[in-house]
Structures are given as C-alpha cells and as structure tokens.
Protein backbone atom coordinates (compact mmCIF):
# COMPACT_ATOMS: atom_id res chain seq x y z
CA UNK A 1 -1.64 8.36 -22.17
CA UNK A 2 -1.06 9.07 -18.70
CA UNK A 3 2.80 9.50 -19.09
CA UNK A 4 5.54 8.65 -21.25
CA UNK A 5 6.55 5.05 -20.30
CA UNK A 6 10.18 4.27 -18.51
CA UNK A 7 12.30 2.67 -21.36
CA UNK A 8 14.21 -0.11 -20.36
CA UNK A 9 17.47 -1.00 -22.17
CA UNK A 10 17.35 -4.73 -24.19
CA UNK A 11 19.71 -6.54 -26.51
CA UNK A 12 18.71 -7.61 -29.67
CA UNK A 13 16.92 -10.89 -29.45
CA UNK A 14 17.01 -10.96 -25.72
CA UNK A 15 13.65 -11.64 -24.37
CA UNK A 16 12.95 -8.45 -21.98
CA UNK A 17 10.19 -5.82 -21.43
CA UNK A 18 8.58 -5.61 -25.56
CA UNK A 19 7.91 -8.95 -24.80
CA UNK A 20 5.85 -8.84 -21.64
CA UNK A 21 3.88 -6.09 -23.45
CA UNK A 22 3.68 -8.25 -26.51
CA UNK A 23 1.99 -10.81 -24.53
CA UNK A 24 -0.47 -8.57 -22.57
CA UNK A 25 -1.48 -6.99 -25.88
CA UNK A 26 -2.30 -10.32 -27.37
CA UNK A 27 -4.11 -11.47 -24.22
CA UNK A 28 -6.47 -8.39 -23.80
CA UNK A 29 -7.56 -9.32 -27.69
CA UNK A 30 -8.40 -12.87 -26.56
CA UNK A 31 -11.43 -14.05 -24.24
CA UNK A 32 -10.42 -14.46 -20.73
CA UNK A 33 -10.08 -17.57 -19.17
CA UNK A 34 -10.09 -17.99 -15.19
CA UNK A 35 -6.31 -19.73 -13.85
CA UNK A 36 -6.45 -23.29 -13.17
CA UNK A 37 -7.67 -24.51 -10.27
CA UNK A 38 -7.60 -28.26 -11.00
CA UNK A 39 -3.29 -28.19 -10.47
CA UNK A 40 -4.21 -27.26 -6.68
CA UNK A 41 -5.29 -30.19 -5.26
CA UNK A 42 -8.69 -29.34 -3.10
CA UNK A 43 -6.89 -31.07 0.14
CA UNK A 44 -4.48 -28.46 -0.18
CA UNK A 45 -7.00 -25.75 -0.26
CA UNK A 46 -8.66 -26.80 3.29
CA UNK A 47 -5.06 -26.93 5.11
CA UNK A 48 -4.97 -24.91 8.00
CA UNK A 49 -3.07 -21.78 8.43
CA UNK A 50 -0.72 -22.76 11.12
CA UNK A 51 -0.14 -26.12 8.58
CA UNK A 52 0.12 -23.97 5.52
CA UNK A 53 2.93 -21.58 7.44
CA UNK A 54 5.17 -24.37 8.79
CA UNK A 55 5.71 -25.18 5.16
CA UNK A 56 9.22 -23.50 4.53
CA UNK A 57 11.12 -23.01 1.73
CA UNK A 58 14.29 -24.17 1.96
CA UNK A 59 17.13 -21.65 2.15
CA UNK A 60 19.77 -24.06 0.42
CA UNK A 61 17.41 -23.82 -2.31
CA UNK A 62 17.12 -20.52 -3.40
CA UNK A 63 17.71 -19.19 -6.83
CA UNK A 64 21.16 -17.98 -7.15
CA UNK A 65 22.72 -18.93 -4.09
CA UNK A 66 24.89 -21.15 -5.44
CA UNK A 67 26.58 -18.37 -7.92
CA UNK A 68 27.08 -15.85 -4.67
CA UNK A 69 24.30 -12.94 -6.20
CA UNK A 70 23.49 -10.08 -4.23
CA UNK A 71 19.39 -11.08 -4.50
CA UNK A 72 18.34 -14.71 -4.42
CA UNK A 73 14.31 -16.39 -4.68
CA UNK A 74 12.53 -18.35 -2.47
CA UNK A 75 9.41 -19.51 -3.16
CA UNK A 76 5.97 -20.09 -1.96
CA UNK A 77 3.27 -23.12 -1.34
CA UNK A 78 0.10 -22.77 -2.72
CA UNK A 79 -2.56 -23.84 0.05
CA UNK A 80 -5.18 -22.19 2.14
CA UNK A 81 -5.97 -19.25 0.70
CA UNK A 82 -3.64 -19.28 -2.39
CA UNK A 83 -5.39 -22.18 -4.91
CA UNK A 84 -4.18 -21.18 -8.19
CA UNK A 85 -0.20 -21.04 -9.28
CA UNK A 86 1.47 -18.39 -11.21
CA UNK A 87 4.12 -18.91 -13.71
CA UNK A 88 7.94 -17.93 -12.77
CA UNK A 89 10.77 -17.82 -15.04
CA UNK A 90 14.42 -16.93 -15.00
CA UNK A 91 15.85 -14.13 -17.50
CA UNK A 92 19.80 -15.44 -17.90
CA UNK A 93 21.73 -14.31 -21.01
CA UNK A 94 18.54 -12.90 -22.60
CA UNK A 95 16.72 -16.33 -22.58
CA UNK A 96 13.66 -17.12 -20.25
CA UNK A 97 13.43 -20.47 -18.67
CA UNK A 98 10.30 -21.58 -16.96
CA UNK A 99 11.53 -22.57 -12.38
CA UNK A 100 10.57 -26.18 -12.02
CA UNK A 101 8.65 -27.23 -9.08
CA UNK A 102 9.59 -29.78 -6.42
CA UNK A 103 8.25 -31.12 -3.16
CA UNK A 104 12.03 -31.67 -1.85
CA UNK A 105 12.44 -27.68 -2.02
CA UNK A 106 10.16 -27.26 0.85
CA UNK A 107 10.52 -28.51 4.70
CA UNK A 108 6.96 -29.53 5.78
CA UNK A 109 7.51 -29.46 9.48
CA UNK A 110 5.26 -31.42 11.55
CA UNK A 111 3.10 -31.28 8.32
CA UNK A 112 2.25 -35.20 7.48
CA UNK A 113 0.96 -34.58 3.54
CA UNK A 114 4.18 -34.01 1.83
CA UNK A 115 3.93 -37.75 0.02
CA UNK A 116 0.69 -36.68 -1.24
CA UNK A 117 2.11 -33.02 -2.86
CA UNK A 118 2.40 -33.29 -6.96
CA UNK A 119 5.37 -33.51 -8.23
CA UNK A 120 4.99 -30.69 -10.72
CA UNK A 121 2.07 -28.70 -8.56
CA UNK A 122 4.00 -25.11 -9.03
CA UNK A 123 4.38 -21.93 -6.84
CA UNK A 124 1.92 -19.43 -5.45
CA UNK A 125 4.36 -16.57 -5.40
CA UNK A 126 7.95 -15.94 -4.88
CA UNK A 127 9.95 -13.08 -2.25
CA UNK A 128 13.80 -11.95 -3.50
CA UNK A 129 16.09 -11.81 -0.46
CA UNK A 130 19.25 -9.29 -0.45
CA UNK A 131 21.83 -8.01 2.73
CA UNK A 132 19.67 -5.62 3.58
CA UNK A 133 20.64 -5.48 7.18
CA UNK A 134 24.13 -6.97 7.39
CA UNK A 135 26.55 -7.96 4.30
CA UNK A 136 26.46 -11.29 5.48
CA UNK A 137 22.80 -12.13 5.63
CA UNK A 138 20.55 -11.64 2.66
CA UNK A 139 17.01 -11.15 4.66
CA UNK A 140 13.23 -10.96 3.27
CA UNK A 141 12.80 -7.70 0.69
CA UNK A 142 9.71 -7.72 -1.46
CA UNK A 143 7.00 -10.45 -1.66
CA UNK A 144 4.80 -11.62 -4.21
CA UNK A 145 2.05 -13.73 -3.13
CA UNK A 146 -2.25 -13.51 -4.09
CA UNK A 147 -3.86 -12.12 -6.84
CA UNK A 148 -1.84 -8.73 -7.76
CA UNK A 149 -0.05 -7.88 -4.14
CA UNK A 150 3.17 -7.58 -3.28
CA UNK A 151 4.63 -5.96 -0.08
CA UNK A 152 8.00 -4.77 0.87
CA UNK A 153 10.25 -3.51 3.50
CA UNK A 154 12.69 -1.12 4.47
CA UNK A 155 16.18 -1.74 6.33
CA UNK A 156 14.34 -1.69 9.92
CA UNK A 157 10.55 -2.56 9.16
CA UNK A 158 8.84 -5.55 9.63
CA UNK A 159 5.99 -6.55 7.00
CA UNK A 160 2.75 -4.52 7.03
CA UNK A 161 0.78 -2.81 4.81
CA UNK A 162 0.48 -4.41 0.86
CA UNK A 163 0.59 -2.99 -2.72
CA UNK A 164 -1.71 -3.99 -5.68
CA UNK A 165 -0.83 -3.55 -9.20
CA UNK A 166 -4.29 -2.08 -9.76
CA UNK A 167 -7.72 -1.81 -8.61
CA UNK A 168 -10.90 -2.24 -10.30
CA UNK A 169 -14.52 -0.86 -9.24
CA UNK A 170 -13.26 -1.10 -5.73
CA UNK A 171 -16.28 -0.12 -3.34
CA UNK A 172 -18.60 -0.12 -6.52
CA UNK A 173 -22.55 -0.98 -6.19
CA UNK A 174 -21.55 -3.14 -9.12
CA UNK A 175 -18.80 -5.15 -7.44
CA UNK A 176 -14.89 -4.97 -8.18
CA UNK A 177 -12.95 -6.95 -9.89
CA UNK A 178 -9.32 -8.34 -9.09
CA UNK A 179 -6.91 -9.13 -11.46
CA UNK A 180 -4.30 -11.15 -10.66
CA UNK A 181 -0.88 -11.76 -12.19
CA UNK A 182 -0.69 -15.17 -14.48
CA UNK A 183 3.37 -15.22 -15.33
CA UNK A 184 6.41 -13.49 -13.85
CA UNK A 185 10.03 -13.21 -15.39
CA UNK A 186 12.74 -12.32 -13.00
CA UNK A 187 16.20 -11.27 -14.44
CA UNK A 188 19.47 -12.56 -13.20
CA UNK A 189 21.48 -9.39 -11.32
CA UNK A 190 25.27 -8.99 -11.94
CA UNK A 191 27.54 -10.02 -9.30
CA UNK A 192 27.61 -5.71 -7.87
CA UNK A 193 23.73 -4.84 -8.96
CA UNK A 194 22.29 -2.69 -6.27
CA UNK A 195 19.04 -3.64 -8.56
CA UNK A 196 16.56 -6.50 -9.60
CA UNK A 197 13.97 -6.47 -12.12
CA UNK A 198 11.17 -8.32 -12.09
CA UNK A 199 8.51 -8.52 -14.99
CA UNK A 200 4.47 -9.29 -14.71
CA UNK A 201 1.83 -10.09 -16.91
CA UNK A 202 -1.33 -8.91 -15.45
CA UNK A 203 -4.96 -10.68 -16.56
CA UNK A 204 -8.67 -9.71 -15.18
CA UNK A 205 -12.35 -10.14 -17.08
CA UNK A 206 -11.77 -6.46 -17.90
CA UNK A 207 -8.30 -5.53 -18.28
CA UNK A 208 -4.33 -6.59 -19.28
CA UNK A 209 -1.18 -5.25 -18.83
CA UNK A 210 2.59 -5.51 -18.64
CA UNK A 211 4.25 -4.27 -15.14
CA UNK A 212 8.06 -3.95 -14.85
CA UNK A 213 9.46 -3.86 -11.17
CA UNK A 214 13.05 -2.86 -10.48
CA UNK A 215 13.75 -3.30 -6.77
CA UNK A 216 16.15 -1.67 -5.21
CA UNK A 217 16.65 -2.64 -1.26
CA UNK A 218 18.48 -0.15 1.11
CA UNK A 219 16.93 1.95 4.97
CA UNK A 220 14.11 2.95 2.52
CA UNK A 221 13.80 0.07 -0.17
CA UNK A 222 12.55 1.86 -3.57
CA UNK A 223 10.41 -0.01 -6.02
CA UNK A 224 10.25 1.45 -9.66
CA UNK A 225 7.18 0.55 -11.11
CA UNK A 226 6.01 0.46 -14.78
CA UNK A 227 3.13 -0.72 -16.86
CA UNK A 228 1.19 -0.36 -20.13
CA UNK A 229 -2.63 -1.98 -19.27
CA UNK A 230 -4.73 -2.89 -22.37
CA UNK A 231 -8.57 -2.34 -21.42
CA UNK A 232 -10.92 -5.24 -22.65
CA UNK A 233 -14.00 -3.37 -21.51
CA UNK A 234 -14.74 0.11 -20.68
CA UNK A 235 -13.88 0.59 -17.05
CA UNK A 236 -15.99 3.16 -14.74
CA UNK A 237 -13.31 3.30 -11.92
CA UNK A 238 -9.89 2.30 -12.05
CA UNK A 239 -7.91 2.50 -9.05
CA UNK A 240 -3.70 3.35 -9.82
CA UNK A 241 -1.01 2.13 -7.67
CA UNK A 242 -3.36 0.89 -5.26
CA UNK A 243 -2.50 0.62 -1.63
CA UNK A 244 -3.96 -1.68 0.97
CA UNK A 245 -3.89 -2.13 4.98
CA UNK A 246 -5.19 -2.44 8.18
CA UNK A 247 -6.87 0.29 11.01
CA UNK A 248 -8.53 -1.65 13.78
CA UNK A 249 -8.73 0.65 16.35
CA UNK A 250 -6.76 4.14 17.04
CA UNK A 251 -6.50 7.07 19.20
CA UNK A 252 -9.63 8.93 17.52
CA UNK A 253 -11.75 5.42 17.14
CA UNK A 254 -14.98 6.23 18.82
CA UNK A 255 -16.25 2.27 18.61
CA UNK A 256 -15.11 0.02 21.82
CA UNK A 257 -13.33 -3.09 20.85
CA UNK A 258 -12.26 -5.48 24.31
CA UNK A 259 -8.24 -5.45 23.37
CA UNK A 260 -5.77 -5.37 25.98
CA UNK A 261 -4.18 -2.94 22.69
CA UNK A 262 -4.27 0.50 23.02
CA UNK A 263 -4.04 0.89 19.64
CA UNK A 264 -3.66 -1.92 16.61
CA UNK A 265 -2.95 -0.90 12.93
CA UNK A 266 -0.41 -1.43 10.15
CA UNK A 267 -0.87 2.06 9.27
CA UNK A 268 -2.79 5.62 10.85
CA UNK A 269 -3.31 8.05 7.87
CA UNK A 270 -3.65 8.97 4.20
CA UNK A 271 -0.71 11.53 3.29
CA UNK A 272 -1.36 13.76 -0.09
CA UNK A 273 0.97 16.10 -1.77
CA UNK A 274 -1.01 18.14 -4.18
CA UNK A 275 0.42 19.84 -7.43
CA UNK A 276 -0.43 23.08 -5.56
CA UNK A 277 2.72 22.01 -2.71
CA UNK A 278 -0.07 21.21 -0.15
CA UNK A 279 0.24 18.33 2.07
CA UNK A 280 -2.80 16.74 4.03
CA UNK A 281 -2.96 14.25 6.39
CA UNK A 282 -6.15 12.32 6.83
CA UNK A 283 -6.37 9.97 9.49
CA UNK A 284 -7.43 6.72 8.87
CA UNK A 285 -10.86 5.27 11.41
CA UNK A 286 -12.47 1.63 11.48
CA UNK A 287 -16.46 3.02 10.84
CA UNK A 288 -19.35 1.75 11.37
CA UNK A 289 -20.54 1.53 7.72
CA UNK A 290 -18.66 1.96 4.29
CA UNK A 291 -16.84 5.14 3.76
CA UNK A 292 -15.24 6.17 1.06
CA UNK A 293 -13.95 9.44 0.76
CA UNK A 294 -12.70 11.40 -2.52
CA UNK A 295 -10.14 14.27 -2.62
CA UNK A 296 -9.06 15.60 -6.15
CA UNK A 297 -5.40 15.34 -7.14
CA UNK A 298 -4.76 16.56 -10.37
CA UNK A 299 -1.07 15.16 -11.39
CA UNK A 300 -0.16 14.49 -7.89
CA UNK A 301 3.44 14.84 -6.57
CA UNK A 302 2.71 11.87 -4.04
CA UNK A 303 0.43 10.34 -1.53
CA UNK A 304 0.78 7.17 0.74
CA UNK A 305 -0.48 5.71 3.34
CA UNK A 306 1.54 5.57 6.35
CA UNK A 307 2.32 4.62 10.11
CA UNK A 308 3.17 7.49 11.78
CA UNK A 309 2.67 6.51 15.38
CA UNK A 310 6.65 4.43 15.77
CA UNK A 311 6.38 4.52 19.77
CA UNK A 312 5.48 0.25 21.17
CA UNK A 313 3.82 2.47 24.25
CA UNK A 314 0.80 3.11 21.76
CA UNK A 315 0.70 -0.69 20.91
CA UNK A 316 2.10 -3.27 23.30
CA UNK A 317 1.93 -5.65 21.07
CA UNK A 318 5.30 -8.17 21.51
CA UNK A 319 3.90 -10.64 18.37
CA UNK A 320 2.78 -7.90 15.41
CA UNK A 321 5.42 -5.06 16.62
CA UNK A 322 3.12 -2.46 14.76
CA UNK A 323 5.67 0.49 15.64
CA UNK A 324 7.90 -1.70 13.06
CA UNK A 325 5.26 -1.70 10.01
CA UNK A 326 6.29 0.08 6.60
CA UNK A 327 4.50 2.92 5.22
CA UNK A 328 4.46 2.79 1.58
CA UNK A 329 4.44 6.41 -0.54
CA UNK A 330 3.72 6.52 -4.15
CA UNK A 331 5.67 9.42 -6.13
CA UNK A 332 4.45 9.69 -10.00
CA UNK A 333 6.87 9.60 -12.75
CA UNK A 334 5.41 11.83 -15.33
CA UNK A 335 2.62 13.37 -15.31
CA UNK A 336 -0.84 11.59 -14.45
CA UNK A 337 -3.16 14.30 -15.70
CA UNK A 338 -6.74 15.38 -14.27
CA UNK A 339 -7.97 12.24 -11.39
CA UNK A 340 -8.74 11.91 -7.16
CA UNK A 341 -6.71 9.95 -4.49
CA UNK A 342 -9.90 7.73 -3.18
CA UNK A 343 -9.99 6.33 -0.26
CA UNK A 344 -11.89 2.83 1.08
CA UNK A 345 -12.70 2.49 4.70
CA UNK A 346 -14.37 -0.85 5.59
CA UNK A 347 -15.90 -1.55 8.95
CA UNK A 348 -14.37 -4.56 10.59
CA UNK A 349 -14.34 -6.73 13.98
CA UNK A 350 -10.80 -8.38 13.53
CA UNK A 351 -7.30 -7.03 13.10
CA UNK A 352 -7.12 -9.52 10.58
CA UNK A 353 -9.15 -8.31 7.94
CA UNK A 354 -7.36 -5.74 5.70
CA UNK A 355 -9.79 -2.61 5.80
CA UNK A 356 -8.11 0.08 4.24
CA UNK A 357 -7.73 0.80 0.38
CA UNK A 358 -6.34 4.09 -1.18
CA UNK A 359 -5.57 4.52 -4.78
CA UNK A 360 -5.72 7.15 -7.63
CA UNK A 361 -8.77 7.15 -9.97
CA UNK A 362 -7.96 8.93 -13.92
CA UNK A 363 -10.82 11.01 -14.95
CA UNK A 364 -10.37 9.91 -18.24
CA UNK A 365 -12.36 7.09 -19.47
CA UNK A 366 -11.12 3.59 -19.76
CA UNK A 367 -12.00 2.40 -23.16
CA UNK A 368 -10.78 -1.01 -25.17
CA UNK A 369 -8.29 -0.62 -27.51
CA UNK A 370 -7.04 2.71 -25.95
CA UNK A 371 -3.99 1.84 -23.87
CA UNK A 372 -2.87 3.32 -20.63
CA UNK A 373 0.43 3.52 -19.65
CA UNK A 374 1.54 4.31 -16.18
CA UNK A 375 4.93 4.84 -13.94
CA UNK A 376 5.58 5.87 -10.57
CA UNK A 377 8.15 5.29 -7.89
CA UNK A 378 7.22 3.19 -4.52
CA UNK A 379 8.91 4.17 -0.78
CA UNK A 380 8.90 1.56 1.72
CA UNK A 381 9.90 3.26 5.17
CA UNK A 382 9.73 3.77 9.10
CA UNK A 383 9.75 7.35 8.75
CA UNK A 384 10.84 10.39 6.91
CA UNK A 385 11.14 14.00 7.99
CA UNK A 386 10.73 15.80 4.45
CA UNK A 387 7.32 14.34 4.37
CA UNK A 388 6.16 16.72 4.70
CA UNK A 389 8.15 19.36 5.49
CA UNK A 390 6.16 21.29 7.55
CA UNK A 391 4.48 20.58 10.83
CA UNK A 392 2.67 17.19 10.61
CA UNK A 393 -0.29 15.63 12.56
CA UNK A 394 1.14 13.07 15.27
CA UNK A 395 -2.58 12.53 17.22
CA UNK A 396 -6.34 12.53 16.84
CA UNK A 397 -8.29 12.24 19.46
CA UNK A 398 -12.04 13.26 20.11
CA UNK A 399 -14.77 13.14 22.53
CA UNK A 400 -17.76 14.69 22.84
CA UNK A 401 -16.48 17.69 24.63
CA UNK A 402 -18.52 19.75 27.22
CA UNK A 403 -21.56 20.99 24.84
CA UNK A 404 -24.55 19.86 24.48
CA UNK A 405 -24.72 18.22 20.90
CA UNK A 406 -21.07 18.55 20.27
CA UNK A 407 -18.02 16.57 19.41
CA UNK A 408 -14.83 17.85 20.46
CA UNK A 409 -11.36 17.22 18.65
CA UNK A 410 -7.85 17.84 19.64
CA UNK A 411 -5.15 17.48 17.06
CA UNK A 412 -1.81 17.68 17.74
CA UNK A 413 1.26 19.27 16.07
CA UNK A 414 5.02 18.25 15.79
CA UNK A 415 7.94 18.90 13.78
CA UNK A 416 8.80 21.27 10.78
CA UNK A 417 10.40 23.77 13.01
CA UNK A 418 7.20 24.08 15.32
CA UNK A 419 9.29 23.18 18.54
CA UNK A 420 11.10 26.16 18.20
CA UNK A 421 8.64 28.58 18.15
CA UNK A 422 7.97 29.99 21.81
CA UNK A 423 4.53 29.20 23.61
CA UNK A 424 4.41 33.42 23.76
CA UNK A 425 3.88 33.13 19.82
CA UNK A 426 -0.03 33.75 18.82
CA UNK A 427 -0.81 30.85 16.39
CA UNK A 428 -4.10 30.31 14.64
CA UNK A 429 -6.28 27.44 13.87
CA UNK A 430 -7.86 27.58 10.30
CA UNK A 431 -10.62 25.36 10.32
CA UNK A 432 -12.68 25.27 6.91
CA UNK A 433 -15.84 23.63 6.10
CA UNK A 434 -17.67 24.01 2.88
CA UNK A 435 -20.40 26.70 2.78
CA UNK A 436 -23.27 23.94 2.40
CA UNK A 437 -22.40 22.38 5.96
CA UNK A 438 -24.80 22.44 8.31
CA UNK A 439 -22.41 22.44 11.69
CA UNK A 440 -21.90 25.06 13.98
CA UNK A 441 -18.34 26.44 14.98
CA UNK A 442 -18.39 26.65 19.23
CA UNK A 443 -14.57 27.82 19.70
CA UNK A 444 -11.18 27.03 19.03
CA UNK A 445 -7.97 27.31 20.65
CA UNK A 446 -4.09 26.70 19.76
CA UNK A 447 -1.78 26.39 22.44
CA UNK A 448 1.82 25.10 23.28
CA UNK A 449 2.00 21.29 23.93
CA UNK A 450 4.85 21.57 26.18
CA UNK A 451 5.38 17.63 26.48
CA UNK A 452 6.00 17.28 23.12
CA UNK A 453 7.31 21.16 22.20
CA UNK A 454 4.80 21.32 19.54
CA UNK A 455 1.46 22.53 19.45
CA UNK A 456 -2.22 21.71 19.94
CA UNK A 457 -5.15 22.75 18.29
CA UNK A 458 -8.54 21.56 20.25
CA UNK A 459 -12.22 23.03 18.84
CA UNK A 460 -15.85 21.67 19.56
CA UNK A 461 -18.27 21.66 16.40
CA UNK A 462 -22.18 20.67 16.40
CA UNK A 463 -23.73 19.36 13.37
CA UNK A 464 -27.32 20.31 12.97
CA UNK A 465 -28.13 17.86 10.45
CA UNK A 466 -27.08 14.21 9.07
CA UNK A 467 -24.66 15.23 6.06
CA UNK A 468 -21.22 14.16 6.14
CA UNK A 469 -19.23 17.14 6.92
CA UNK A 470 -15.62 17.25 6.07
CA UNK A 471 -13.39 19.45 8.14
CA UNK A 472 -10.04 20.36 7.24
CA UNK A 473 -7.77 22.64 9.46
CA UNK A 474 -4.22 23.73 9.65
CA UNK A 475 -1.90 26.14 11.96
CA UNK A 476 -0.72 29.21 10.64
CA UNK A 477 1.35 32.41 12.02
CA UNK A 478 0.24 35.59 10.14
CA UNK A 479 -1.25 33.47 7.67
CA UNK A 480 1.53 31.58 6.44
CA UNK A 481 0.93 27.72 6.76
CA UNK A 482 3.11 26.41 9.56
CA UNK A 483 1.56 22.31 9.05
CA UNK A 484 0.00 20.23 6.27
CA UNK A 485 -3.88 20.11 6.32
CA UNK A 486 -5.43 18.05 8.55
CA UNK A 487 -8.35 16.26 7.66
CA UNK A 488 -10.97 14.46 8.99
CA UNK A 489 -14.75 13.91 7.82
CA UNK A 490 -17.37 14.24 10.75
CA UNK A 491 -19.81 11.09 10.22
CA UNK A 492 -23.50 10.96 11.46
C-alpha cells in the first residue's frame, strides 16, 4: 500500500465512506459495462457550444439554499461534449437519496429545445458554491464535470487548469484509458462547516476505486483527497493525482503562432519538491512532436503545475484573464514509496486543446486483487512565496545566440532573498548535463538584473548530435544553492 488511508469518522448505520469502498470493491469483481448513452438523447449531443453554455442552472434552485448552508449545488446539462450522466445523491442524517432531475431547474436562454428535454434525462456533473469572496455571495468553488475532472479555485482565481482522479497509460504506444466517475454522494454541511465532503465511485475497463473529497474554500481553497482503487487488470503505468492544462505559446516557445497574445497559457511550469529538499522548476513548451519527460521522485513532498507569470502585460487577454488562472500543487499524505513525476507535452495549434499532463507513476506493479490506496492534499492558488523558498525561475527565454550551431538561454532569477544580495556579489551558474551528452559548453555568465533586483543567468550550448539533452542549472554563492533547479530539456 502506498500509505495508510485517511479515516473518516461514521455513525453506525449511516451510509458514509465503507460504503463507497464497498461498492468499488464489488464493481472491480464484476465485468465492466460502458455508462449509458441511450438517456442522452443524440440531438443533445450535436448542440452547439454557445447553445450548450446559455443553458443555466438556476440559482433559486440550488441544493440547500433554502436551509441557509454555507455550500449549496448547482448542477450541470449534459450536451455537446458531455453524453453520458453520472449519478448524484444527497447524504442527510446518514441516509443517501438519489437528486431528481428536471427541465424547469434550468433557464435555456434563447435555446428553443427545452420541450423536447426528458423529463428524467439526469446531470452531467455538479459545482458546490460557498462565500468565498464576500459573506454575502456564495460564488463558484470546485467543479465536477467529464469523465474524472474536477477543477477548483482560490479566493482571487478564475478557472484554469483541471484535476483527474487518475490516469491510465497516458502517452502509451498502447493507448490510455479514462475512467470516469459513475455515482457521487455529497454530504449535507452543518450550518458553521468550513468543510464539504464529497464521495466518488470511480469505474474504467481496468480499474475501480472509492475517492473521498473534503473541500475546504478560503484565498487558497484546499482539497483533501482520498481513495482506495481496486485493479481489474494489471496496469503498466498509472498516473496519481493527475494534473492537466494548457501551454500554447510562452516566452521560451521557439514555434510562431499569428496571436495578437504575447503569451497564452493556463499554466508555465512543472514545480517538484524532492524528498532530498530540492525544488525544480521545469518550464512547460508547446513542441513540435510528443514529449514526455520523466524525473524520479521517490516519496515526494510535492509537485504542481503552476502559473507563475500573474502580470496581464505578458497576456493581454481581456476574455481568458490568464494572469487570474489557479495553479494546483499536490502535497502527499503519507508516504508514496519508490515512483517519477511524468510529464506529457502534446503539440497543439489551438489554445483550446488541453496539452499538458503531469502526474506521479508508482514503481510498483499494478496487479488485480492487490489494492492501492492513496491520499494527498490539493492547493488551488495565485501564488505562494514558500514555494519554494529559495530563488525561483520567473522567465525563459532563448534564441540562438551569436555562435555558430548554438542555442542561447537566459533564465532569470527572483525572490528568496536574491534582491538583497548586491550586484558586487560573485554568483555562479551550475549548469549540469549528464556525462553521455553530446553538447558543448561555450560560456556562461550570472549577473545582476537590476529591473527586477534579481539575477540572470544567460549561457550558449551546441549539441553535436540528435539526443535529447536535459540541462538543469541553478545559482549558487560559495556553493550553497541560492534557487531551485531549473530545468529544461534541449530538443533536436
């Protein structure tokens, strides 16, 4: 087992958490069976997206408004992309009770099909609402809408970048596999909860599992999740606490896209923090091909990926407001044992294609009838000055510098004291490759950035053959680390 499980406290009879895990044990023992698409009508599947998003839930509607709750549910349309429905109960006085379904919950706008909508078609998903902002308004928190995603936000963020509850054979020759959630149970909050806790049954062709959620909104909303997953088949890669977003194009993308944008992602770098204390940032890059790179993380203390770039100057964008978009960082609870932190870079000609996957992979194998059980804690946040606390990459940029053959890339410095050290200081650059590489080395330099009071380190490298190389550097001062690792991989 990966760690020892959160226990959740339940009253005797009361259905709660052994229940969920009841259910996911008995499913992973039975064949699986695809959701039902037949409840979606197919007219309802060709809507557009501008018709599917003027269907609104209605706010005098939601779960628990009526009773004055901290949290209330709204609830989704299926449509467009989202053909199947998923199950949602209520948990009140220890009894579950399936949410019925009706057309008069929804405004359809302009919309002129709502005569034609089933009676008893369902939900695609559901978001819980809570006075995140004000005491008086209870605004958007966490969503839960397609397959196994769900997405949150802090006190100041606008949505972004999504959650999974797991990935399976992502970027595999073989293909991957997405399980999706079939039920959910979410429990009534007392009238002063600062908490809500939401319960999933998970189902896939290869796996099962129980995943508890307790939500708890504030300037960084926290999300406590918890699962036990019940393998049907051996599994070659399974991708923990999976996180997925967007990089179109950045400061260090090489590829010319015609977008009036300087910049446009919902997030612009992996984050690690190794056992060892070690922090490395990798920044994220829309390639030309697949890329997929691998660094070990044996019981990680976190990783996430995040948007570090908050300033609109980088985006101009007045619609998406990318300097508002979340970064998400997973902490483990427990510990996860011997695995890697992979990440999935897809090439892509839209900034509407989610491109970006990063997850943690178990080196132990995935067998039936050998449970895993799993916990960690999820940040949703603008920014956060402990991580890490040292120095931290704020810019990549490269070019191909001013030798023959070469590529040239200047990475700047901020924070973790590094403004106040004086620009009379002698700092060094310690670039590593591996050994094996075949690229040559043709000068380095570290100087004070005295725009930003931190500091810039700028060095030219030529490959001499087609291998990947993967170049890590940091700054140090009499060879103490002064900022995390910085990490990028030089592509052919």
């Amino acid at each position: 087992m990966l760690v020892a499980l959160l226990v959740l406290p339940a009253r005797a009879g009361a259905f709660g958490w052994d229940d969920v895990v009841a259910r996911a044990r008995d499913l992973s023992k039975q064949a699986f069976y695809p959701p039902d698409a037949s409840q979606v009508p197919d007219w309802l599947g060709k809507i557009s997206y501008d018709e599917w998003r003027t269907i609104r839930y209605r706010p005098d509607q939601a779960v628990w408004r009526e009773q004055g709750l901290p949290f209330q549910v709204q609830f989704f349309h299926p449509g467009l992309f989202y053909k199947y429905t998923v199950q949602v109960n209520l948990i009140d006085g220890g009894k579950a009770q399936p949410v019925g379904f009706s057309p008069g919950q929804f405004d359809y706008g302009p919309n002129e099909f709502a005569s034609r909508v089933p009676q008893d078609l369902g939900y695609a998903g559901f978001r819980l609402h809570a006075p995140i902002k004000s005491p008086g308004y209870l605004d958007e928190v966490i969503v839960f809408l397609g397959a196994s995603y769900f997405r949150a936000v802090g006190r100041d963020q606008v949505f972004g970048l999504s959650a999974r509850a797991l990935a399976v054979d992502t970027a595999a020759p073989w293909g991957e596999e997405f399980p999706f959630f079939r039920e959910f149970w979410i429990e009534r909050p007392e009238p002063d909860a600062r908490d809500v806790t939401v319960y999933a049954l998970l189902d896939s062709p290869g796996i099962t599992g129980a995943y508890g959620f307790v939500v708890r909104p504030g300037i960084e909303t926290v999300v406590d999740v918890y699962a036990i997953l019940f393998p049907r088949r051996e599994i070659k890669k399974l991708g923990i606490a999976p996180l997925t977003s967007m990089f179109f194009h950045g400061e260090n993308t090489r590829r010319h896209f015609d977008d009036f944008r300087p910049e446009a992602h919902d997030s612009d770098g992996l984050a690690i923090h190794f056992a060892s204390g070690d922090w490395l940032w990798r920044p994220l890059d829309n390639p030309e091909a697949l890329n997929v790179s691998s660094f070990e993380a044996d019981d990680p203390l976190g990783y996430g990926i995040l948007q570090r770039d908050r300033a609109f100057s980088s985006y101009q964008d007045l619609e998406t407001r990318a300097e508002r978009r979340p970064s998400a960082w997973v902490e483990p609870i427990g510990a996860w044992g011997k695995g890697r932190v992979e990440l999935v870079e897809i090439p892509t000609r839209s900034d509407t294609n989610d491109n970006i996957v990063a997850y943690w992979v178990p080196e132990r194998a995935v067998r039936p009838d050998d449970p895993i059980e799993v916990a960690y804690r999820m940040l949703w946040y603008g920014d956060s000055l402990d991580r890490p606390p040292l120095g931290r990459v704020v810019s990549t940029r490269r070019d191909k510098g001013d030798k023959e053959g070469a590529q040239r890339f200047v990475v700047d410095f901020a924070g973790g004291g590094l403004e106040e050290i004086p620009a009379s200081e002698i700092l060094h650059g310690a670039l590593a490759m591996r050994p094996e590489d075949k690229v040559e080395l043709l000068g380095q330099q570290v100087i004070k950035n005295p725009i930003t009071g931190g500091w810039r380190l700028t060095f030219q490298v030529r490959p001499t053959s087609k291998d990947v190389v993967d170049m890590r550097a940091r700054v140090e001062r009499g060879g103490k680390p002064l900022t995390e690792i910085w990490a990028f991989p030089l592509l052919p």
